[in-house]
N, C-alpha and C. Protein backbone atom coordinates (compact mmCIF):
# COMPACT_ATOMS: atom_id res chain seq x y z
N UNK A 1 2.30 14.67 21.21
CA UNK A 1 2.62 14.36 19.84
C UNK A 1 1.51 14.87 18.94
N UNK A 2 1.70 15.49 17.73
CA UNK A 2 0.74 16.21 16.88
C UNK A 2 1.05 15.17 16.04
N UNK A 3 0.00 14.64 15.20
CA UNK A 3 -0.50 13.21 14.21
C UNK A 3 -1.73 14.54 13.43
N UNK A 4 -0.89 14.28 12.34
CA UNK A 4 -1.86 15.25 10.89
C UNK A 4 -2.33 14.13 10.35
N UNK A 5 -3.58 14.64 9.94
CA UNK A 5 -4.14 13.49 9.12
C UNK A 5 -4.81 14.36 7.57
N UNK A 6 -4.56 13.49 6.73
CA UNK A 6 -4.86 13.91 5.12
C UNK A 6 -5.71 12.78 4.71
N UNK A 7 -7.17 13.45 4.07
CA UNK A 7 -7.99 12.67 3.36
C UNK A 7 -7.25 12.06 2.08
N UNK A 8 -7.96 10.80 1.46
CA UNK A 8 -7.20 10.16 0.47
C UNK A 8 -8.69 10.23 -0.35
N UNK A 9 -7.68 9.99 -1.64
CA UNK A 9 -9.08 9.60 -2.76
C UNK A 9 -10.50 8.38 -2.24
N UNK A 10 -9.92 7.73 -1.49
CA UNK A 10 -10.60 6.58 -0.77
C UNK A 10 -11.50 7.26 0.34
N UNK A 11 -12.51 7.47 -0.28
CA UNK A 11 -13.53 8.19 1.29
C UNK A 11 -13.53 7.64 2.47
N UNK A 12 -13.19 6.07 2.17
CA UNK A 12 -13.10 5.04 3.26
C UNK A 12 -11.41 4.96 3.86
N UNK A 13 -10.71 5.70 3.65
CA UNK A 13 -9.45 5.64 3.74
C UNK A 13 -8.91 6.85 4.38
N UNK A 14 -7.74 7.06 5.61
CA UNK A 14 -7.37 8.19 6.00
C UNK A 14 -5.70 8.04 6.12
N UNK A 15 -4.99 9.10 5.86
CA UNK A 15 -3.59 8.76 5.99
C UNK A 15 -3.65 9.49 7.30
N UNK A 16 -2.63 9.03 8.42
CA UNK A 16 -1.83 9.74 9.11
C UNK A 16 -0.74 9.72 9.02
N UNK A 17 -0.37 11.08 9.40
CA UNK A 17 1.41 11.70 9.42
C UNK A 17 1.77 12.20 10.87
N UNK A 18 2.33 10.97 11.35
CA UNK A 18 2.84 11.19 12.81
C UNK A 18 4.38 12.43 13.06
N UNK A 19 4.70 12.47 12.00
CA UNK A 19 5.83 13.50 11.79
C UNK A 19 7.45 12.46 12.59
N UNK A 20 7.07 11.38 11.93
CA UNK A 20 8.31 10.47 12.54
C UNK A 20 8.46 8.81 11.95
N UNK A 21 9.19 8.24 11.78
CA UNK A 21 9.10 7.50 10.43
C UNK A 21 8.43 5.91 11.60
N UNK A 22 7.25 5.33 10.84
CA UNK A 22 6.90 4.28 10.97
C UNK A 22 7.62 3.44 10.97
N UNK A 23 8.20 2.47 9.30
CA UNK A 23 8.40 1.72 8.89
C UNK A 23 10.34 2.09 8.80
N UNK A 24 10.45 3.58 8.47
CA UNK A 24 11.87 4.03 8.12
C UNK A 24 11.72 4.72 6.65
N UNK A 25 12.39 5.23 6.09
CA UNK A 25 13.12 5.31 4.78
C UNK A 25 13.13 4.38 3.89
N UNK A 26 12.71 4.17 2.95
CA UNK A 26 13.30 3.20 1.68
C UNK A 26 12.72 1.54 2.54
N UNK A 27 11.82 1.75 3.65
CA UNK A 27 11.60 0.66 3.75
C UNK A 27 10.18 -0.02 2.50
N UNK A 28 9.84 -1.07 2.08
CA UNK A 28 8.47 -1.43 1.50
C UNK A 28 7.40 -1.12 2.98
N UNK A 29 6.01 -0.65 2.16
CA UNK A 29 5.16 -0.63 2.88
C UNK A 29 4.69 -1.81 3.05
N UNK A 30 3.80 -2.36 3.96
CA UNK A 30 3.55 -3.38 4.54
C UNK A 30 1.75 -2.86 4.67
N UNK A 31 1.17 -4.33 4.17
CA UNK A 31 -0.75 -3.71 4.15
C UNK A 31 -1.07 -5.41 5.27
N UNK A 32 -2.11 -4.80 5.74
CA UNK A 32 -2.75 -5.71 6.83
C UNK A 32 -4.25 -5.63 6.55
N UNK A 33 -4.58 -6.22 5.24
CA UNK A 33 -6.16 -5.90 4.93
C UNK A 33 -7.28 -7.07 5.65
N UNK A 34 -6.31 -7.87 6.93
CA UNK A 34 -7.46 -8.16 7.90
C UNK A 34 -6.81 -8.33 9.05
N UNK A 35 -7.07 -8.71 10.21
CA UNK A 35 -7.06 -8.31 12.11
C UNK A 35 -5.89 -9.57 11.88
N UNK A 36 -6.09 -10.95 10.83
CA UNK A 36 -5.48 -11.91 10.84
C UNK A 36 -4.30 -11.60 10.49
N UNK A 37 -4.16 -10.93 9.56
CA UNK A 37 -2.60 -10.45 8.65
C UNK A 37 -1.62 -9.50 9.60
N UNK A 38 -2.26 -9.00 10.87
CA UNK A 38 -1.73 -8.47 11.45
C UNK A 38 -0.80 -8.51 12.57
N UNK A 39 -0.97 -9.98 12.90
CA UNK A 39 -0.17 -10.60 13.39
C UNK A 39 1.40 -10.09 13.87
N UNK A 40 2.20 -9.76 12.80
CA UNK A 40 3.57 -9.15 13.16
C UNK A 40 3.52 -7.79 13.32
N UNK A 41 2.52 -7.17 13.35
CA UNK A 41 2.26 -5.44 13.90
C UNK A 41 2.01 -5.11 14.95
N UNK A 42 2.37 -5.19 16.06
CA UNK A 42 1.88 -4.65 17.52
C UNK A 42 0.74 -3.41 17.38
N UNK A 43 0.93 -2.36 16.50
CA UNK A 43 0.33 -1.18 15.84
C UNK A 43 -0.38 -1.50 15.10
N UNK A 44 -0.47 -2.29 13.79
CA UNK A 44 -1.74 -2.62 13.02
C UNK A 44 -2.80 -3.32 14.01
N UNK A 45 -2.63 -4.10 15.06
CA UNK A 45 -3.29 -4.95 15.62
C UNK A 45 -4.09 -3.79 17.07
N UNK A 46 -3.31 -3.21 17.39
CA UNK A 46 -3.76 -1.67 18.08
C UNK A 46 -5.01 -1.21 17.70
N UNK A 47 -4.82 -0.56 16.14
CA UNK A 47 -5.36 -0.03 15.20
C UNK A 47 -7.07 -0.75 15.16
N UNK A 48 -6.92 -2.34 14.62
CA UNK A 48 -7.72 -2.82 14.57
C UNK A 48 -8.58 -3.15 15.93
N UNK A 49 -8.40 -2.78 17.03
CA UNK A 49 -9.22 -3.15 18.12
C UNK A 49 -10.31 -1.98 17.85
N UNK A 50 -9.82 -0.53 17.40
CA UNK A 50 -10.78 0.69 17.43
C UNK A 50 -12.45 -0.50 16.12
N UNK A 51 -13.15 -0.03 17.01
CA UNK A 51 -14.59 -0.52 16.17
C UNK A 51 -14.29 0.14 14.46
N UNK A 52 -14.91 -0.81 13.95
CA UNK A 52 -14.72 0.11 12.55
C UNK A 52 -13.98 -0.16 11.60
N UNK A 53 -12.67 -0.16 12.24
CA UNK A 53 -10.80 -0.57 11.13
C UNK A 53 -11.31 -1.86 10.51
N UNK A 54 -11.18 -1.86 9.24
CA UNK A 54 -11.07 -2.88 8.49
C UNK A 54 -9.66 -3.55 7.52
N UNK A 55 -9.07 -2.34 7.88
CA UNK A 55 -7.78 -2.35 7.10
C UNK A 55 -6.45 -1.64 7.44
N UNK A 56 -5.44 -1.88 7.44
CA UNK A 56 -4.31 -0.94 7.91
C UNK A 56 -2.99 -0.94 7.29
N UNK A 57 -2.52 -0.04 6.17
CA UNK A 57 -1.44 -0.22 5.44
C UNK A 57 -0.34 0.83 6.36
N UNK A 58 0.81 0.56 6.67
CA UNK A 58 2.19 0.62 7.07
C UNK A 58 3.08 1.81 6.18
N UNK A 59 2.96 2.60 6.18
CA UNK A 59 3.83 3.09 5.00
C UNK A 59 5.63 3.85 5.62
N UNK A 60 6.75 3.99 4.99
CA UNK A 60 7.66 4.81 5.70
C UNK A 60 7.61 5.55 6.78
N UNK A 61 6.34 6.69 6.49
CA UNK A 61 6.46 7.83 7.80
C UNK A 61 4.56 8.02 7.38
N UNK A 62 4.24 6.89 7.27
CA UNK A 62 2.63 7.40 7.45
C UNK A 62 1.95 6.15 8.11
N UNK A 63 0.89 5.73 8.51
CA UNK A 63 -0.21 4.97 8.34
C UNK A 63 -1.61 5.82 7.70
N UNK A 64 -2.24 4.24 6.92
CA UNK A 64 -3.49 4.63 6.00
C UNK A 64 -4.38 3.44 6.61
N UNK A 65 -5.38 3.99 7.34
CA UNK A 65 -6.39 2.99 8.07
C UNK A 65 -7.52 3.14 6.97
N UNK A 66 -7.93 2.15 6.93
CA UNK A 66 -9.25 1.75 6.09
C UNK A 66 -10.67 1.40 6.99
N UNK A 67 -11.95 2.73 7.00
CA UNK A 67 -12.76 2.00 7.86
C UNK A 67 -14.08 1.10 7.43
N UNK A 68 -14.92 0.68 7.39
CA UNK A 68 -16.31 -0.08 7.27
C UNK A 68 -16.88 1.47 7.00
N UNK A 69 -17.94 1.25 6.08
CA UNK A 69 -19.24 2.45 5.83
C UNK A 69 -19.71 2.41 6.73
N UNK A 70 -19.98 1.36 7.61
CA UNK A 70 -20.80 1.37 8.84
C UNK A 70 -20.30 3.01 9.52
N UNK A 71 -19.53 3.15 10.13
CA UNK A 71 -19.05 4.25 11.01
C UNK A 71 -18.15 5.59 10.22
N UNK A 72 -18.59 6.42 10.68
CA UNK A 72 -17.80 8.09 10.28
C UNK A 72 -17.06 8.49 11.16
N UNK A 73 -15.89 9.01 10.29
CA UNK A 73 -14.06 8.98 10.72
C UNK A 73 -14.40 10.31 11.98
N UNK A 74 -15.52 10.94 11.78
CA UNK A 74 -16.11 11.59 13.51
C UNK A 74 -15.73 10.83 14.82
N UNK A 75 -16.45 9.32 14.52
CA UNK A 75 -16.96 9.01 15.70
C UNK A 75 -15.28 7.86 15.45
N UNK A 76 -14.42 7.60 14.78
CA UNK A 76 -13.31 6.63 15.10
C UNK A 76 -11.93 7.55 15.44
N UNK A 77 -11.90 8.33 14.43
CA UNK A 77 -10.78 9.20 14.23
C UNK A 77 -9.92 9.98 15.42
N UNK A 78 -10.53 10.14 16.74
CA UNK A 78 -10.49 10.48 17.41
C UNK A 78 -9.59 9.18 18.37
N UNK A 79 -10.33 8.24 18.21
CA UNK A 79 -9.80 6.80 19.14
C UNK A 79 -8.16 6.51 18.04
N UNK A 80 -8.40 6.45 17.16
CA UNK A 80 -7.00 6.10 16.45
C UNK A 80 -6.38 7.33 16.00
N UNK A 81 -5.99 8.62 15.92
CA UNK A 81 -5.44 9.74 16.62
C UNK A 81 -4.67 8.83 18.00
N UNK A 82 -5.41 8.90 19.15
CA UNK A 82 -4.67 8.27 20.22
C UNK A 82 -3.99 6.64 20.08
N UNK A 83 -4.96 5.85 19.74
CA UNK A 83 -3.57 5.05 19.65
C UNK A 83 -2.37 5.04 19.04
N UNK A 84 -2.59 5.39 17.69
CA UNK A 84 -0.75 6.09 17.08
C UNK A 84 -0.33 6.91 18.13
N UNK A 85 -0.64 7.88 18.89
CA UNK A 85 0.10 8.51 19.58
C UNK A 85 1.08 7.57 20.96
N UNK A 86 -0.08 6.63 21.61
CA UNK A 86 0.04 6.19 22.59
C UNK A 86 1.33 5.65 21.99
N UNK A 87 0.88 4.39 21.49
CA UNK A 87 1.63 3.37 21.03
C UNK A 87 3.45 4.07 20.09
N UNK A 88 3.47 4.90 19.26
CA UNK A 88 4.96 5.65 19.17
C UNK A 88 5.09 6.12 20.29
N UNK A 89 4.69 6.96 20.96
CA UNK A 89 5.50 7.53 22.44
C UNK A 89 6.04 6.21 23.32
N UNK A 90 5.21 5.11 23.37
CA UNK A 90 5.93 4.02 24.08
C UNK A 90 7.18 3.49 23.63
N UNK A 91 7.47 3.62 22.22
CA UNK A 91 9.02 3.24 21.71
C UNK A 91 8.49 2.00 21.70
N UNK A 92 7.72 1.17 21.57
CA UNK A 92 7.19 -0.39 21.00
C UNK A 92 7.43 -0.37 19.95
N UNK A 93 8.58 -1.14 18.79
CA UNK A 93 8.53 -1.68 17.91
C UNK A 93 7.49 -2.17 16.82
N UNK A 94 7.29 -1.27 15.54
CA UNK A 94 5.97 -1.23 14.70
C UNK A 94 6.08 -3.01 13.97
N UNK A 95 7.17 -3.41 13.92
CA UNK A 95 6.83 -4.83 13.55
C UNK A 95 7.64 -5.78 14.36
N UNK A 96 7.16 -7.15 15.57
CA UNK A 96 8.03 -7.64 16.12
C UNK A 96 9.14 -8.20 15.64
N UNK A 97 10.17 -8.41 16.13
CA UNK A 97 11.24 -8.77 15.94
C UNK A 97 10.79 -10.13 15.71
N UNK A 98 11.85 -10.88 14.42
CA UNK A 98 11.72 -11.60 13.93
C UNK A 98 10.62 -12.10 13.28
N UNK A 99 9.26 -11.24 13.13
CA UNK A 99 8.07 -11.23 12.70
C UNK A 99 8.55 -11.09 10.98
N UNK A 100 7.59 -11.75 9.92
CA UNK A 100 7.75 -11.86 8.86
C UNK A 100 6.39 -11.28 8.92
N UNK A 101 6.63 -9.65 7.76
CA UNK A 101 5.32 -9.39 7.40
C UNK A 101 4.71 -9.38 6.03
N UNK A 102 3.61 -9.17 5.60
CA UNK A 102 3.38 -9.58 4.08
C UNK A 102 4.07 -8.22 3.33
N UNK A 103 5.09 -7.86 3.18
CA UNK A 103 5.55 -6.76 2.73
C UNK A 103 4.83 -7.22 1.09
N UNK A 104 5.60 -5.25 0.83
CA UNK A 104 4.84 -5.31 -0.82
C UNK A 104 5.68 -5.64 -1.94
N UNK A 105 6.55 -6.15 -1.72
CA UNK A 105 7.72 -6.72 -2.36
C UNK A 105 7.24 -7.39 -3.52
N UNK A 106 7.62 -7.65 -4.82
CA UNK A 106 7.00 -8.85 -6.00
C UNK A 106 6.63 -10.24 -5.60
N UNK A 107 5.85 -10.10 -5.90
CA UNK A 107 5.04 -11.80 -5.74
C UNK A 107 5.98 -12.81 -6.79
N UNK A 108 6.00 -12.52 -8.18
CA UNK A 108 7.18 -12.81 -8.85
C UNK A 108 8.76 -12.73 -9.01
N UNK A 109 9.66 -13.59 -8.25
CA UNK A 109 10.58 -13.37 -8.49
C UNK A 109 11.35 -12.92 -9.91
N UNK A 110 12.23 -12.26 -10.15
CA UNK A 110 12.45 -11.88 -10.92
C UNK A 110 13.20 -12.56 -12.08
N UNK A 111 14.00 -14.01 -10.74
CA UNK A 111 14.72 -15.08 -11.89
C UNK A 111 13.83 -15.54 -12.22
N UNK A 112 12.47 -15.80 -12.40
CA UNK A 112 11.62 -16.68 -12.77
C UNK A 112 11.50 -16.08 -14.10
N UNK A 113 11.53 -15.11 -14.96
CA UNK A 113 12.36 -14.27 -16.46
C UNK A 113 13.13 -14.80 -17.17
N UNK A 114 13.28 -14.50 -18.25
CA UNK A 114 14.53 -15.07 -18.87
C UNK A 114 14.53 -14.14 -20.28
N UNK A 115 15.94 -13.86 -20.50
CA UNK A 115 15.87 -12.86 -21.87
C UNK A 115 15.56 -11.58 -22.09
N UNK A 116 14.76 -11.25 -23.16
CA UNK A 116 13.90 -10.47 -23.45
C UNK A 116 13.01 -10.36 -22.45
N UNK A 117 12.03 -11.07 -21.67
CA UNK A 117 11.21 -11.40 -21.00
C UNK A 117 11.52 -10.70 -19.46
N UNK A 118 12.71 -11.01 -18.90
CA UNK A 118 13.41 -10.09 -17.79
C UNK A 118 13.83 -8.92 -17.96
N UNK A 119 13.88 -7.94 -19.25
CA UNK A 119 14.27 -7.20 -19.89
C UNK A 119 13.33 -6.14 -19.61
N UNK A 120 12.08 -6.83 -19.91
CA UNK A 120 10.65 -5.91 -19.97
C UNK A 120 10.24 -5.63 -18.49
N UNK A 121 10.57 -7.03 -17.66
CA UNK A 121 9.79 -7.18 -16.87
C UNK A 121 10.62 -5.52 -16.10
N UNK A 122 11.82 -5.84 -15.77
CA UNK A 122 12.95 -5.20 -15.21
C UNK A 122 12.36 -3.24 -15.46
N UNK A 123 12.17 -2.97 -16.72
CA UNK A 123 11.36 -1.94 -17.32
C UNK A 123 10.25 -1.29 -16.54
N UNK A 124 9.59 -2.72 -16.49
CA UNK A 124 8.00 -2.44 -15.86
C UNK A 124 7.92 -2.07 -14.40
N UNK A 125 9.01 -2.77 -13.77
CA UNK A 125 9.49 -2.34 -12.31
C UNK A 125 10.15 -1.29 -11.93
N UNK A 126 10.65 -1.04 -13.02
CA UNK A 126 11.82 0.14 -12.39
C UNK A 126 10.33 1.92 -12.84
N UNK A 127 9.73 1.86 -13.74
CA UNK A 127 8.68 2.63 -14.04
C UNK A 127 7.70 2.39 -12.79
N UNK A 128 7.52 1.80 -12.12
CA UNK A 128 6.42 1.44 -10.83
C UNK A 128 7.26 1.80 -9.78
N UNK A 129 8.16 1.70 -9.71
CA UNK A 129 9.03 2.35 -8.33
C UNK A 129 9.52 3.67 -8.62
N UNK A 130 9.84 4.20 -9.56
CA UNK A 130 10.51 5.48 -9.74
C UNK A 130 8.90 6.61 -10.01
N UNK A 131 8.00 6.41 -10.66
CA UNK A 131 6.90 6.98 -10.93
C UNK A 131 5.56 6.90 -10.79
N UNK A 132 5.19 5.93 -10.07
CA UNK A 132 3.89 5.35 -9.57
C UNK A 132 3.72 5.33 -8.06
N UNK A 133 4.60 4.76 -7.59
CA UNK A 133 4.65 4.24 -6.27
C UNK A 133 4.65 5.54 -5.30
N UNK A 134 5.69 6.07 -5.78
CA UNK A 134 5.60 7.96 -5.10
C UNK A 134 4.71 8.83 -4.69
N UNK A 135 3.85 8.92 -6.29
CA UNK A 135 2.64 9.21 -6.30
C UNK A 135 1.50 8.82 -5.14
N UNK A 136 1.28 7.36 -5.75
CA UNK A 136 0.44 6.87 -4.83
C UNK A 136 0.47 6.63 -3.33
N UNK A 137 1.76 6.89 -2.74
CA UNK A 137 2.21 7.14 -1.33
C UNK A 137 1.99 8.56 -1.01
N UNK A 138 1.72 9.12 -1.86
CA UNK A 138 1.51 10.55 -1.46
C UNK A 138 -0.31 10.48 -1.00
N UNK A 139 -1.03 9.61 -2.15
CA UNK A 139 -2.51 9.42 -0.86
C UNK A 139 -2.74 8.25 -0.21
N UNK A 140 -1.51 7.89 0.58
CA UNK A 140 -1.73 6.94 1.86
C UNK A 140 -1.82 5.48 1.12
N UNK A 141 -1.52 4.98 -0.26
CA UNK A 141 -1.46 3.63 -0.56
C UNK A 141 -0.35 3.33 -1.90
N UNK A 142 -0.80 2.25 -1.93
CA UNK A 142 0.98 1.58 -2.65
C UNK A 142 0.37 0.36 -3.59
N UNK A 143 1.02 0.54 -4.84
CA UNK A 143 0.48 -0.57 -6.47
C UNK A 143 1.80 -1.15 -6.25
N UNK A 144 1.81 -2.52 -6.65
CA UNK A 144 2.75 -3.03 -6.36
C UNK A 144 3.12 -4.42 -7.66
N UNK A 145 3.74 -4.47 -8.40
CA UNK A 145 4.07 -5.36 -9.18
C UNK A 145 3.97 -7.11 -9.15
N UNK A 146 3.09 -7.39 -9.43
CA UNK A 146 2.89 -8.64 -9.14
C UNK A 146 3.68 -10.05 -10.09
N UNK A 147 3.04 -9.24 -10.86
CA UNK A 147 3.40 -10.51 -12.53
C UNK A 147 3.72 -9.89 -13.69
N UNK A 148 4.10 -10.33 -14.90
CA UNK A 148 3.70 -10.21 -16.02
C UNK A 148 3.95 -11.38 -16.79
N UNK A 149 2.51 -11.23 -17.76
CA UNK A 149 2.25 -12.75 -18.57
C UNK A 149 2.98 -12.83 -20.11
N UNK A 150 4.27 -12.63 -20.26
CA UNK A 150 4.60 -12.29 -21.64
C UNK A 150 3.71 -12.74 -22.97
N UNK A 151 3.00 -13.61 -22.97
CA UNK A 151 2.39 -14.23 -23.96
C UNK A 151 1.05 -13.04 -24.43
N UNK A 152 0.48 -12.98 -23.52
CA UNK A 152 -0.26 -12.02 -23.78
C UNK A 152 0.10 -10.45 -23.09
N UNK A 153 0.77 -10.41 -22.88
CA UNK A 153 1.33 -8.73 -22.38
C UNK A 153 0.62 -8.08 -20.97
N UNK A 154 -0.20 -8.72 -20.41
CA UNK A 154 -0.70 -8.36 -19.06
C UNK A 154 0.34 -8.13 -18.13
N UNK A 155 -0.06 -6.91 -17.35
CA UNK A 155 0.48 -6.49 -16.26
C UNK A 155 -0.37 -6.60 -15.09
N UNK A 156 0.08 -8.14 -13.93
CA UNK A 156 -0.81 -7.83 -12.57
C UNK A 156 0.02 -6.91 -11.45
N UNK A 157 -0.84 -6.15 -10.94
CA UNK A 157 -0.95 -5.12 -9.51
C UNK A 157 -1.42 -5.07 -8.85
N UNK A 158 -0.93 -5.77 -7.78
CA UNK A 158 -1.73 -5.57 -6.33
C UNK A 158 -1.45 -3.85 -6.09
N UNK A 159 -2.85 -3.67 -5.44
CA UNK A 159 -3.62 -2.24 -4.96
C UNK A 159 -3.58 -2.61 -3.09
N UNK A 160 -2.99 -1.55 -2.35
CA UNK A 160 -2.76 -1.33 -0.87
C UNK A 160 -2.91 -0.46 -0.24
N UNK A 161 -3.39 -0.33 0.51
CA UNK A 161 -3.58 1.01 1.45
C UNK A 161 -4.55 1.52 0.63
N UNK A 162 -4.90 3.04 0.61
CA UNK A 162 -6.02 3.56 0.20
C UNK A 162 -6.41 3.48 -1.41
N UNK A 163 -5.50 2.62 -2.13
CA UNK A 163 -6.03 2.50 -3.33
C UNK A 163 -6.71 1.25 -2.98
N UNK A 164 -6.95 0.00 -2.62
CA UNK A 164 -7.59 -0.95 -2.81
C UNK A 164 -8.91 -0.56 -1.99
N UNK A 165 -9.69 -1.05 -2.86
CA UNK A 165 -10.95 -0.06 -2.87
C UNK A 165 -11.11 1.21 -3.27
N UNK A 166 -10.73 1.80 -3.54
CA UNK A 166 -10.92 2.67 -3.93
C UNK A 166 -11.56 3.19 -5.14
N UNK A 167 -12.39 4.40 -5.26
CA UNK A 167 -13.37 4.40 -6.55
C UNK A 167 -12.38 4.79 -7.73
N UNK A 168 -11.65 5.34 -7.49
CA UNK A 168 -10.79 6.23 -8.66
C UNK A 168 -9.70 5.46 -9.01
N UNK A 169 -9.62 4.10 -8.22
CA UNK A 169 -8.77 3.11 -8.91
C UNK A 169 -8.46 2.80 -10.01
N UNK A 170 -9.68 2.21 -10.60
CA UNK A 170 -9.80 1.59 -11.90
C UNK A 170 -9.20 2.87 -12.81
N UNK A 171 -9.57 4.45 -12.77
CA UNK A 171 -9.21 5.20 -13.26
C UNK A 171 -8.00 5.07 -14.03
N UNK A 172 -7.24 5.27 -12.24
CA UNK A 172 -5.59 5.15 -11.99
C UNK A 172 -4.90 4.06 -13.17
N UNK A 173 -5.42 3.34 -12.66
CA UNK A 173 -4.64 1.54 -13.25
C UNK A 173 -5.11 1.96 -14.78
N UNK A 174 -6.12 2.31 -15.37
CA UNK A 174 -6.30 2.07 -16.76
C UNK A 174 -5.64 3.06 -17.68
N UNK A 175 -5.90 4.63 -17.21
CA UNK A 175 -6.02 5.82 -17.66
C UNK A 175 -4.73 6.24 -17.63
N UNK A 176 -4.22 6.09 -16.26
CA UNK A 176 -2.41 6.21 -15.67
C UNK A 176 -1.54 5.49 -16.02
N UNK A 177 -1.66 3.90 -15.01
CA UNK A 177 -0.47 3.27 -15.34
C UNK A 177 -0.34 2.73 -16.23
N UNK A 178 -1.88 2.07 -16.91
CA UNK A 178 -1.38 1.50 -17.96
C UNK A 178 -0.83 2.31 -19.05
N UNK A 179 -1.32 3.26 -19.27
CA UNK A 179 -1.22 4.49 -20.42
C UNK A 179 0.46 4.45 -20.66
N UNK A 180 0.54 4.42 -18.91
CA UNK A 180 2.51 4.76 -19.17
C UNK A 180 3.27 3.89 -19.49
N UNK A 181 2.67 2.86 -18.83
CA UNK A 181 3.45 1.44 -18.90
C UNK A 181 3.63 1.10 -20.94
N UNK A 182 2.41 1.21 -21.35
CA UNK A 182 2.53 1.06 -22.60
C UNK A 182 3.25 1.85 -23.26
N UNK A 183 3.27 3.15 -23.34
CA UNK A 183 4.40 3.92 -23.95
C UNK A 183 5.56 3.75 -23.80
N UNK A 184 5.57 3.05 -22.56
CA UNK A 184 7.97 3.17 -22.22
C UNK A 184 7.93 1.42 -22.85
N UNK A 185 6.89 0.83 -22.66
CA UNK A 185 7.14 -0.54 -22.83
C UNK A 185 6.22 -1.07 -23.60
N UNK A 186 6.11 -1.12 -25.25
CA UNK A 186 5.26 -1.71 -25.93
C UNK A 186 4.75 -3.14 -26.11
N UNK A 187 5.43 -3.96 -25.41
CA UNK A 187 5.22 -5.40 -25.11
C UNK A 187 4.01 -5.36 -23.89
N UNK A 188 3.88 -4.22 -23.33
CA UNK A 188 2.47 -4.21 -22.00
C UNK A 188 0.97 -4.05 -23.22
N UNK A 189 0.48 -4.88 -23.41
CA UNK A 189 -1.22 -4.85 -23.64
C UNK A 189 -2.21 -4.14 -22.77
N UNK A 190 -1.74 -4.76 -21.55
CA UNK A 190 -2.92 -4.45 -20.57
C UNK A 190 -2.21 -4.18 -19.06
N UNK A 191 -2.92 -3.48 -17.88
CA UNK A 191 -2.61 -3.41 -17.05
C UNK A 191 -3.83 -4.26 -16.21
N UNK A 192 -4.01 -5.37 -15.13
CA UNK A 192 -5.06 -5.53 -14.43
C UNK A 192 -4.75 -5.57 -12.65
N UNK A 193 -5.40 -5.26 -12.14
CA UNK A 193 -5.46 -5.32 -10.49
C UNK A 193 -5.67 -6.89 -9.97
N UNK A 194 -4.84 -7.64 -9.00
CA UNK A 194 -5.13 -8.57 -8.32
C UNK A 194 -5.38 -8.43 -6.94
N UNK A 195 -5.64 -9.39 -5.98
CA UNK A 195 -6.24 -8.62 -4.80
C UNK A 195 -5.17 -9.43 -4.21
């Protein structure tokens, strides 16, 4: 099995492209930002035995491992190369059955809206899935819609896979999404990151 791997804005961050779908199509990515969260991943939990992994986001047809400064993707990259390989050639199931994982799904339900208020929100989501999310799956991580505070116009986003942490984050979120978010939707003030 040939597993390509692409640097991400995250120096600490590496995507692999196993050339075969992880998660599936149109599935949400799924982030495991500790050994604990990993629980329903047979593969994130793989991942995390290699010294080093501090983090492991799930994506359609990629994984984005996150390592410690301690160690250089020299001396790991090589060990997790093989376990993605091992572990897909075995046909083991990337999340157990009946396993509930922290997918990236809204933290806010959406009936929790009302009016005008579901109107915007609805706006703000459909602009984060059609034009953000794409993007940012293209370097191995995923922004994900958390909240919005109508009173004061804040937008929260959880940051996954190789954007959390990442230096060029804050960039992203201020310079990018918020920039856009405010133009299609003038009720957004602000954009902020939650963890």
């Amino acid at each position: 099995m040939f597993i390509q791997t692409e640097d991400t804005p995250n120096p600490q961050s590496m995507k692999f492209l196993p050339g075969q779908a992880i998660l599936g199509a149109g599935a949400m990515g799924i982030d495991f930002p500790t050994i604990e969260s990993a629980e329903a991943s047979p593969l994130a939990q793989m991942l995390f035995e290699v010294d080093g992994v501090m983090g492991v986001y799930l994506g359609a047809d990629f994984v984005t491992v996150t390592k410690t400064e301690a160690v250089e993707w020299l001396q790991i990259k090589p060990a997790l190369l093989g376990a993605i390989a091992d572990f897909l050639t075995a046909g083991i199931p990337v999340i157990r059955d009946g396993a509930t994982a922290n997918s990236s799904a809204p933290a806010t339900p959406l009936e929790d809206y009302e009016g005008e208020d579901r109107e915007i929100v609805e706006q703000i989501i459909e602009l984060i899935e059609t034009r953000v999310r794409p993007a940012v799956a293209a370097d191995g991580g995923d922004i994900v819609f958390k909240h919005y505070e109508p009173r004061t116009g804040v937008v929260f986003l959880a940051m996954q896979g190789a954007c959390a942490g990442c230096p060029s984050s804050t960039m992203t979120l201020k310079s990018g999404i918020e920039n856009m978010l405010k133009h299609y939707v003038p009720e957004v003030a602000s954009v902020e990151a939650i963890a």
